[in-house]
N, C-alpha and C. Protein backbone atom coordinates (compact mmCIF):
# COMPACT_ATOMS: atom_id res chain seq x y z
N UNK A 1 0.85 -1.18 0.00
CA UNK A 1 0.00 0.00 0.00
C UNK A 1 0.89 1.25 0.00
N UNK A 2 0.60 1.99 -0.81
CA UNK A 2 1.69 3.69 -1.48
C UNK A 2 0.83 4.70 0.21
N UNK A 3 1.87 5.17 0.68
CA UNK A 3 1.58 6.22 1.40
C UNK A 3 1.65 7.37 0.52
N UNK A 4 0.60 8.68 0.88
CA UNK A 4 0.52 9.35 0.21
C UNK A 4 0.92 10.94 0.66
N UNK A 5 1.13 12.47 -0.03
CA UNK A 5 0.94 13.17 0.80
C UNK A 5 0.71 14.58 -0.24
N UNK A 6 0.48 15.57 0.68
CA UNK A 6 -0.45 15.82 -0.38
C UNK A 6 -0.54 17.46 0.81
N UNK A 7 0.46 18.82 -0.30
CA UNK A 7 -0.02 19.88 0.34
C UNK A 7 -0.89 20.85 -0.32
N UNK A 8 -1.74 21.77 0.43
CA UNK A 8 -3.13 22.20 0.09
C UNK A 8 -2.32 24.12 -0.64
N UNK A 9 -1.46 24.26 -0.28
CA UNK A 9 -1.02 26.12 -0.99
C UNK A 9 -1.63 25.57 -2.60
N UNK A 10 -2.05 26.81 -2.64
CA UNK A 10 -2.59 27.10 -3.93
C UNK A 10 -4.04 26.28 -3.88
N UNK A 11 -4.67 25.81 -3.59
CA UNK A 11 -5.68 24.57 -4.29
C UNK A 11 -6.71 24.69 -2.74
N UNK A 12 -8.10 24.70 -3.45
CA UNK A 12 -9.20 24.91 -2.54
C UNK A 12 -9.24 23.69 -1.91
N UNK A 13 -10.43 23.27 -0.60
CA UNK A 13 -10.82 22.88 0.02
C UNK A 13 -11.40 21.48 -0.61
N UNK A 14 -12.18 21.66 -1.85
CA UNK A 14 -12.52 21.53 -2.89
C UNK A 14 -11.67 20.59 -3.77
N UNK A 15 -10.99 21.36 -4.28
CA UNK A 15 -9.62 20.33 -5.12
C UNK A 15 -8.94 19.27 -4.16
N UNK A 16 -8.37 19.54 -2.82
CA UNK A 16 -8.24 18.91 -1.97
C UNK A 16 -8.64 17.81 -2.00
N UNK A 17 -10.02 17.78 -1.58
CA UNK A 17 -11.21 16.54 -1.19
C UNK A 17 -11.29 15.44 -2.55
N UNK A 18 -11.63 16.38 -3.57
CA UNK A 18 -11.68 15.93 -4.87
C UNK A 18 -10.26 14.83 -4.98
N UNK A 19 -8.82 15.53 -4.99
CA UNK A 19 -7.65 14.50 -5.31
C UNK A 19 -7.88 13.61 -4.44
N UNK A 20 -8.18 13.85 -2.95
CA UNK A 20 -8.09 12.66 -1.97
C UNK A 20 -8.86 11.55 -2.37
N UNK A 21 -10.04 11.72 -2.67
CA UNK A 21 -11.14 10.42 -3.08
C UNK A 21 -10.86 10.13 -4.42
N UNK A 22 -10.03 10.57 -5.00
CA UNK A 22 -9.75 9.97 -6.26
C UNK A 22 -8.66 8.80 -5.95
N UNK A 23 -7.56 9.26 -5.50
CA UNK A 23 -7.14 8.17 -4.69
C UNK A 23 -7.47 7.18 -3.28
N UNK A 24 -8.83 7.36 -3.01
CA UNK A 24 -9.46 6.37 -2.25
C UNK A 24 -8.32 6.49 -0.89
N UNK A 25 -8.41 8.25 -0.28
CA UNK A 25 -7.50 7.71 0.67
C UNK A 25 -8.70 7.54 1.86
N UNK A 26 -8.55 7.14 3.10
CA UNK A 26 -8.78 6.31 3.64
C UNK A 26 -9.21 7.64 5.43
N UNK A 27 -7.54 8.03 5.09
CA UNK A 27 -6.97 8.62 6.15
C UNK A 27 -6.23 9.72 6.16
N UNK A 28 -6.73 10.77 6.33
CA UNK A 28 -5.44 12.31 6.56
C UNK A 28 -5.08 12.76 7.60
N UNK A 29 -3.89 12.31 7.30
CA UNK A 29 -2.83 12.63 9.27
C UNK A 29 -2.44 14.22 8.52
N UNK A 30 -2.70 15.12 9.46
CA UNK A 30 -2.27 16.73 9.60
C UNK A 30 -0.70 16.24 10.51
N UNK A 31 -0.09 16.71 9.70
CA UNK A 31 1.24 16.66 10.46
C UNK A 31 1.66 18.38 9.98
N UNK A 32 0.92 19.23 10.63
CA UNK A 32 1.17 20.75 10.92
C UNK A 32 0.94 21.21 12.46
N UNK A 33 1.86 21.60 12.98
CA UNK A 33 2.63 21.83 14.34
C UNK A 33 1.15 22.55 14.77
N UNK A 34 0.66 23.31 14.29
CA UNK A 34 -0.72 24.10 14.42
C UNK A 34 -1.74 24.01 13.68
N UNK A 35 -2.46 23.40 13.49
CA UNK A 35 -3.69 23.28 12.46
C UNK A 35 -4.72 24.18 12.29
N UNK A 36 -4.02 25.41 12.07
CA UNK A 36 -4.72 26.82 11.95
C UNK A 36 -4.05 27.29 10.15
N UNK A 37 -5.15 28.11 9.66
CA UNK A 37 -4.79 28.49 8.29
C UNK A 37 -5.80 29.32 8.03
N UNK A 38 -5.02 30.85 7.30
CA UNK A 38 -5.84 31.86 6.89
C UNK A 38 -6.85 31.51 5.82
N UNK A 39 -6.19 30.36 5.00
CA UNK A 39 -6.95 29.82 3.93
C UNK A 39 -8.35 28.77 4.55
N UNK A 40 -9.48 29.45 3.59
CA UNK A 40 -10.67 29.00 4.03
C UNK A 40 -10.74 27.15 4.32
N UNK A 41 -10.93 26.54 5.39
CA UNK A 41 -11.44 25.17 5.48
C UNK A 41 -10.46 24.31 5.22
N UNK A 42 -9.39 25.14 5.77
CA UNK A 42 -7.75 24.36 6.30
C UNK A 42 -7.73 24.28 7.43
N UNK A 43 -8.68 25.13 8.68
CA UNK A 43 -7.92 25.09 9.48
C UNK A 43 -8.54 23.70 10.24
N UNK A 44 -8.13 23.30 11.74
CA UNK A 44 -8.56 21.78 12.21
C UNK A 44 -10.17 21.39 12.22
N UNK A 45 -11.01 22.30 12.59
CA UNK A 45 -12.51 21.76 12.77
C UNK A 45 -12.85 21.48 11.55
N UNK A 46 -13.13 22.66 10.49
CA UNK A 46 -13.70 22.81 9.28
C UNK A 46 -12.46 21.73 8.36
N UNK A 47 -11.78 21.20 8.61
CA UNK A 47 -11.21 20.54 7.52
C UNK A 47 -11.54 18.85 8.16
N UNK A 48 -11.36 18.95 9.22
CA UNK A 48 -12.05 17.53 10.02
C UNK A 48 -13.34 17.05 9.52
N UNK A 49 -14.67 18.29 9.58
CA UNK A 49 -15.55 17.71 9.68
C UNK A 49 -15.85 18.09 7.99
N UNK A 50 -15.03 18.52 6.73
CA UNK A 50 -15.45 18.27 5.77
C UNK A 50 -14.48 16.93 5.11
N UNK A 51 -13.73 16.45 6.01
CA UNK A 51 -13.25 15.36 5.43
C UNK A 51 -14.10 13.99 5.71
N UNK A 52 -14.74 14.40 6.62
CA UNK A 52 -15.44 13.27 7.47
C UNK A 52 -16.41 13.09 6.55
N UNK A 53 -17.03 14.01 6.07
CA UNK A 53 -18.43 14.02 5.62
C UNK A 53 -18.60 13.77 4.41
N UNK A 54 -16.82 13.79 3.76
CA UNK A 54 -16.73 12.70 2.66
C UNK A 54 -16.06 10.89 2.50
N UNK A 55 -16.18 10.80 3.77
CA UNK A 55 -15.42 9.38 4.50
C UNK A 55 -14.09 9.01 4.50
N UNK A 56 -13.56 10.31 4.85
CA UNK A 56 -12.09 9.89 5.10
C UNK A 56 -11.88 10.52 6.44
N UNK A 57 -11.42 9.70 7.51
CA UNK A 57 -11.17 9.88 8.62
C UNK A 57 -9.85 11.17 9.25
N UNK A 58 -9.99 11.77 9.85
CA UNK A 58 -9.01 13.26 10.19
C UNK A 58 -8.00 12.42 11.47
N UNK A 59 -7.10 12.68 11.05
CA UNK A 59 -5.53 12.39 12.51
C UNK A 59 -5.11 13.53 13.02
N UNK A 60 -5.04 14.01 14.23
CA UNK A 60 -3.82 15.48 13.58
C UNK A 60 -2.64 14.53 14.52
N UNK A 61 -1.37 15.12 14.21
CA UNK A 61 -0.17 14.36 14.88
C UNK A 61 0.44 16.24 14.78
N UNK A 62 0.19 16.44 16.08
CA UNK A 62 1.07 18.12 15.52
C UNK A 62 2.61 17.53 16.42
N UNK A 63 2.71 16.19 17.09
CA UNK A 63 4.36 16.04 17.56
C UNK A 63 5.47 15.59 16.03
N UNK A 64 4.15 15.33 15.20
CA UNK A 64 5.18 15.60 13.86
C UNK A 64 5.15 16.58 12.56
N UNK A 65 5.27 17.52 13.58
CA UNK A 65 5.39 19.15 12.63
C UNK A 65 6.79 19.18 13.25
N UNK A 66 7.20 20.49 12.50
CA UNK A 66 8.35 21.54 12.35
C UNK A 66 8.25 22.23 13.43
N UNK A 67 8.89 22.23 14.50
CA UNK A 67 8.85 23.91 15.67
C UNK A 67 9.06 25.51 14.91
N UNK A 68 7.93 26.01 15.22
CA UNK A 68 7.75 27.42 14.96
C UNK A 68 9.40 27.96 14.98
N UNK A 69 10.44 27.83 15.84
CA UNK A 69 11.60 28.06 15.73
C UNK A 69 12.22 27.65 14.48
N UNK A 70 12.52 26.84 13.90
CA UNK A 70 12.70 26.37 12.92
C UNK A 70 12.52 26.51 11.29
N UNK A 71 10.54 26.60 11.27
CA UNK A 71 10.25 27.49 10.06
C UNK A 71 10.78 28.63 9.90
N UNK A 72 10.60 29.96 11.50
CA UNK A 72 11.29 31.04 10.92
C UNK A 72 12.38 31.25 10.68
N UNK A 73 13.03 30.63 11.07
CA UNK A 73 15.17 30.27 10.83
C UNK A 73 15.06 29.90 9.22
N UNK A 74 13.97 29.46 8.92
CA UNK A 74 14.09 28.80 7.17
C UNK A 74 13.44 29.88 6.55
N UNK A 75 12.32 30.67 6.93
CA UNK A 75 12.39 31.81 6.16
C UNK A 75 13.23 32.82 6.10
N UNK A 76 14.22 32.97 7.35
CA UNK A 76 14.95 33.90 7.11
C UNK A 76 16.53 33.44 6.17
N UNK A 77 17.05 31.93 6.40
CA UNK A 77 18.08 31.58 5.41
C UNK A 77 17.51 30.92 3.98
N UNK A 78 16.66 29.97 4.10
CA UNK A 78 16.07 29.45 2.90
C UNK A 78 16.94 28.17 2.82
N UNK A 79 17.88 27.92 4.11
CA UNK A 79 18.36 26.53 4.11
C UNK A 79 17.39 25.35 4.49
N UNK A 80 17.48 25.09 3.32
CA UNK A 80 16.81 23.50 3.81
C UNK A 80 17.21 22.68 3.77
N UNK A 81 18.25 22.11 3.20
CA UNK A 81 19.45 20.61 3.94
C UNK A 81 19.27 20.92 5.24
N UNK A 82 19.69 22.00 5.75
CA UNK A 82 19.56 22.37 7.08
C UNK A 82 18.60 22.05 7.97
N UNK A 83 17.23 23.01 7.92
CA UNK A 83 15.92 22.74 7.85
C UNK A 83 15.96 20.74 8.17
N UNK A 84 16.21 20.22 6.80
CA UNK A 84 15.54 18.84 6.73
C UNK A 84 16.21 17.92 8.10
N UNK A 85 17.69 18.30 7.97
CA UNK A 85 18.58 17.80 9.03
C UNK A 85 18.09 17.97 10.17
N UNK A 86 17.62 18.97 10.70
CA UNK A 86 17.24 19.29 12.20
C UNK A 86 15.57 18.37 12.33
N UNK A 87 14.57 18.47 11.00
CA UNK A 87 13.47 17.72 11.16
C UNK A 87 14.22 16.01 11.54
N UNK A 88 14.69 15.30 10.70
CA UNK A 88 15.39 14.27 10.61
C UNK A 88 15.46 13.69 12.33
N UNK A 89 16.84 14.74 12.59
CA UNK A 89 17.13 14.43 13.90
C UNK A 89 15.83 14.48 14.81
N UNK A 90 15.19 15.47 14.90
CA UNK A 90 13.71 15.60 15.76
C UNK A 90 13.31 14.36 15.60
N UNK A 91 12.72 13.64 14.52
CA UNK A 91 11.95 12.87 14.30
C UNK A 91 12.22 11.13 14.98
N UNK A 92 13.72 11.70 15.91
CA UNK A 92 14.88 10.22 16.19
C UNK A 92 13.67 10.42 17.74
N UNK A 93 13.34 12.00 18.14
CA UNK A 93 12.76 11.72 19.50
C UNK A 93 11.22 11.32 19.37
N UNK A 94 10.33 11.14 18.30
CA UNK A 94 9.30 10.67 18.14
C UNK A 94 9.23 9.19 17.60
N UNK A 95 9.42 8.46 18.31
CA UNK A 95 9.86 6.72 18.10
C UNK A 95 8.15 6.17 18.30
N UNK A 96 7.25 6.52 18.96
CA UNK A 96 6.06 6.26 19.95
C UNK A 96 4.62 6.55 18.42
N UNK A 97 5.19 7.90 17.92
CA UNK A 97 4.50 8.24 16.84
C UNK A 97 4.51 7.96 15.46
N UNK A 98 5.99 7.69 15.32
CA UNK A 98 6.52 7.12 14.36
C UNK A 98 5.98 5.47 14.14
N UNK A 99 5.42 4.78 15.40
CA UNK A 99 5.06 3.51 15.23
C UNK A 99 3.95 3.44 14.74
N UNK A 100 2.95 4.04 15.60
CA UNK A 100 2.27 4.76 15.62
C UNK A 100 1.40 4.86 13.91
N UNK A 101 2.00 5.65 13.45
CA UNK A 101 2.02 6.29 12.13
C UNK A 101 1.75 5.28 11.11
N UNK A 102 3.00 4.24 11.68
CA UNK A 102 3.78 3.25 10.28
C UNK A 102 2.44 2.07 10.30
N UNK A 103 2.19 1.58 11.81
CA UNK A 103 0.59 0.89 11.73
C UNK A 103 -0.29 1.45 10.88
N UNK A 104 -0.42 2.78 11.42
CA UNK A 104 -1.72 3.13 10.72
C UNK A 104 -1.79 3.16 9.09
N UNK A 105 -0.66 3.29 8.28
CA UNK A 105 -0.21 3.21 7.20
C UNK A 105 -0.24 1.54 6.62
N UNK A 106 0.02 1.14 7.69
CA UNK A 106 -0.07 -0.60 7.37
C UNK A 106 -1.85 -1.51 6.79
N UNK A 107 -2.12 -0.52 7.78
CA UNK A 107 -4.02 -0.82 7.57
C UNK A 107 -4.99 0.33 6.60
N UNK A 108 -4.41 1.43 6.17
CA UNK A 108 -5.38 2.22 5.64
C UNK A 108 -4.36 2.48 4.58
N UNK A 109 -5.15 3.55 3.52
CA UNK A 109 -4.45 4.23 3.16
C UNK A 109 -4.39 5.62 3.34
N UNK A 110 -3.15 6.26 3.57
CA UNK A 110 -3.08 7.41 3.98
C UNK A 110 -2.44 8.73 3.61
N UNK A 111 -2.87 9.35 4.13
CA UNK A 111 -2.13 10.55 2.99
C UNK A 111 -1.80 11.79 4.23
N UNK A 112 -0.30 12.01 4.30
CA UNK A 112 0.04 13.08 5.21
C UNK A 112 -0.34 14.62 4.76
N UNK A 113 -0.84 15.54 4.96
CA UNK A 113 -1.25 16.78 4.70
C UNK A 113 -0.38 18.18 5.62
N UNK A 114 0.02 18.93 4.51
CA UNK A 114 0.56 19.86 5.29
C UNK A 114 0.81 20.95 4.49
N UNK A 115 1.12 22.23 4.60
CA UNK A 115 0.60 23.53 3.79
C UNK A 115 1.46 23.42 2.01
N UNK A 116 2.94 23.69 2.54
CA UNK A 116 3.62 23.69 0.98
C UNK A 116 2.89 22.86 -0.26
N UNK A 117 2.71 23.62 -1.08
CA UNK A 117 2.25 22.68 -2.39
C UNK A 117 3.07 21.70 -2.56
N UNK A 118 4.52 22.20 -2.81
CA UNK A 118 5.59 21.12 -3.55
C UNK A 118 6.53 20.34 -1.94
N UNK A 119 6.30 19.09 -2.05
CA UNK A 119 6.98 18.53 -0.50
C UNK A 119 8.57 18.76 -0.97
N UNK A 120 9.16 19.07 -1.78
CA UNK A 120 10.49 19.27 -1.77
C UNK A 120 10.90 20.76 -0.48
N UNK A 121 10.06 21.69 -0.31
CA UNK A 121 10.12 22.10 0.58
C UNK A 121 9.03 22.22 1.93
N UNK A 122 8.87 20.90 1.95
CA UNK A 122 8.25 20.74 3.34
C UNK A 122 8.26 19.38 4.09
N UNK A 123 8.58 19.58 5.25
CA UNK A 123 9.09 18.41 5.88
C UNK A 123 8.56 17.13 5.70
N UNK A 124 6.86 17.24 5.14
CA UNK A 124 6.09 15.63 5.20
C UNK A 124 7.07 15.02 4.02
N UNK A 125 7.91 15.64 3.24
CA UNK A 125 8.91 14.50 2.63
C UNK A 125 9.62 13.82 3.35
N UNK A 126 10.83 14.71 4.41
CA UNK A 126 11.63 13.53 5.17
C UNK A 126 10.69 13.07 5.95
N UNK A 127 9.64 13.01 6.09
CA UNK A 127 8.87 12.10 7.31
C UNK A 127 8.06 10.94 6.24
N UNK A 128 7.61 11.19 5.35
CA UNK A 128 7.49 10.08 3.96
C UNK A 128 8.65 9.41 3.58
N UNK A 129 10.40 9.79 3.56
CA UNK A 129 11.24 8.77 3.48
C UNK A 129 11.63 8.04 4.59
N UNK A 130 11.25 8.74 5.87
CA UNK A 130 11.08 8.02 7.22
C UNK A 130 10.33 6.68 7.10
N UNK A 131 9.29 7.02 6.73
CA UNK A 131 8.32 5.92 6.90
C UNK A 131 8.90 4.80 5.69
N UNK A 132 9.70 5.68 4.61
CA UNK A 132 9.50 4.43 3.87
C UNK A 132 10.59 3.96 4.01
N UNK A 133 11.48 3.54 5.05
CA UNK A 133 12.54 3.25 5.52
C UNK A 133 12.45 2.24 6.04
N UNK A 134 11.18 2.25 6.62
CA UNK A 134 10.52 1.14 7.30
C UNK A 134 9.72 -0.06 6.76
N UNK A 135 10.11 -0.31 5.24
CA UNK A 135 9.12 -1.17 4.58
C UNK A 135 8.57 -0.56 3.55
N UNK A 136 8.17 0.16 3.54
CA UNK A 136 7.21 0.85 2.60
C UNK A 136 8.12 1.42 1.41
N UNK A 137 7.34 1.78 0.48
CA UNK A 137 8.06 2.12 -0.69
C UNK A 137 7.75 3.74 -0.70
N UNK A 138 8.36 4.48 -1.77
CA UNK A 138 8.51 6.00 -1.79
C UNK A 138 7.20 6.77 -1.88
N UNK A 139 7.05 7.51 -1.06
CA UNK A 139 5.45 8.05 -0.66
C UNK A 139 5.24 8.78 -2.24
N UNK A 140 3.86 8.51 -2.61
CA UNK A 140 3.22 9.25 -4.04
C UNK A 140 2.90 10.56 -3.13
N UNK A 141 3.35 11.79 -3.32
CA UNK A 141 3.31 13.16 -3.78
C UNK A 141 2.29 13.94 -4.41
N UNK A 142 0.97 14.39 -4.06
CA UNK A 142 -0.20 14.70 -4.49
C UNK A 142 -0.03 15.74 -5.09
C-alpha cells in the first residue's frame, strides 16, 4: 500500500477533497505543528468535519510538525538541507509516533497533509522517506 501526501497552498478545500477520493485515501494525518490556516477550510474543525463528511477519517499528529523556531530560521536563510537535518534528527525523538504512524499506514491508506504545495520544501517528505525506511516504498506526492 503507497503512502501518500499531499499539500493544500494554492488549491481549494474543494480540489483537496476531490484528489483525496480519487485516490481512495482512507486517512489524513495533519502533520502541521498548528492546524490553523488563513486559507478557508484548512484550518482543524472545518477541515475535520469536511473530510469526514466525505469518509475519510481526520488524525492530527502536531508532535510531527516543524517547531515554529525552525520554520522562521528557514524563512529567514532558505536553508533547507539544514531545515531537513534538524526535522530528521527531531523525528529520532518521536519513536512512539513514528510507530504509531507506520501501523496506521499498514491498515489504511493514507495521505500526510501539510501547507507547501511542492513537499520538496516541506518536511512531510523527510517524514514520507522516514516511513518508507521502514518497509514501505517512496510516498506518491499529491
Amino acid at each position: 500500500m503507497a503512502l501518500f501526501t499531499i499539500g493544500y497552498e494554492g488549491r481549494t478545500l474543494e480540489e483537496c477533497v476531490a484528489i483525496l477520493l480519487e485516490q481512495a485515501i482512507d486517512v489524513v494525518v495533519d502533520v502541521r505543528r498548528l492546524p490553523l490556516s488563513h486559507k478557508p477550510g484548512f484550518s482543524k474543525t472545518r477541515l475535520s468535519e469536511s473530510l469526514e463528511s466525505h469518509g475519510i477519517h481526520y488524525v492530527h499528529m502536531p508532535e510531527l510538525g516543524s517547531p515554529k523556531e525552525w520554520r522562521e530560521e528557514l524563512r529567514h536563510t532558505g536553508d533547507f538541507p539544514q531545515f531537513f537535518r534538524r526535522y530528521r534528527a527531531g523525528l529520532a525523538t518521536q519513536e512512539a509516533s513514528l510507530a504509531s504512524l507506520h501501523r496506521l499506514e499498514c491498515e489504511q491508506r493514507i495521505c500526510l497533509l501539510c501547507v507547501e504545495r511542492s513537499h520538496r520544501h516541506c518536511h512531510r517528505s523527510v517524514l514520507g522517506r522516514t516511513l518508507a525506511e521502514r518497509g514501505r516504498g517512496d510516498p506518491v506526492h499529491l
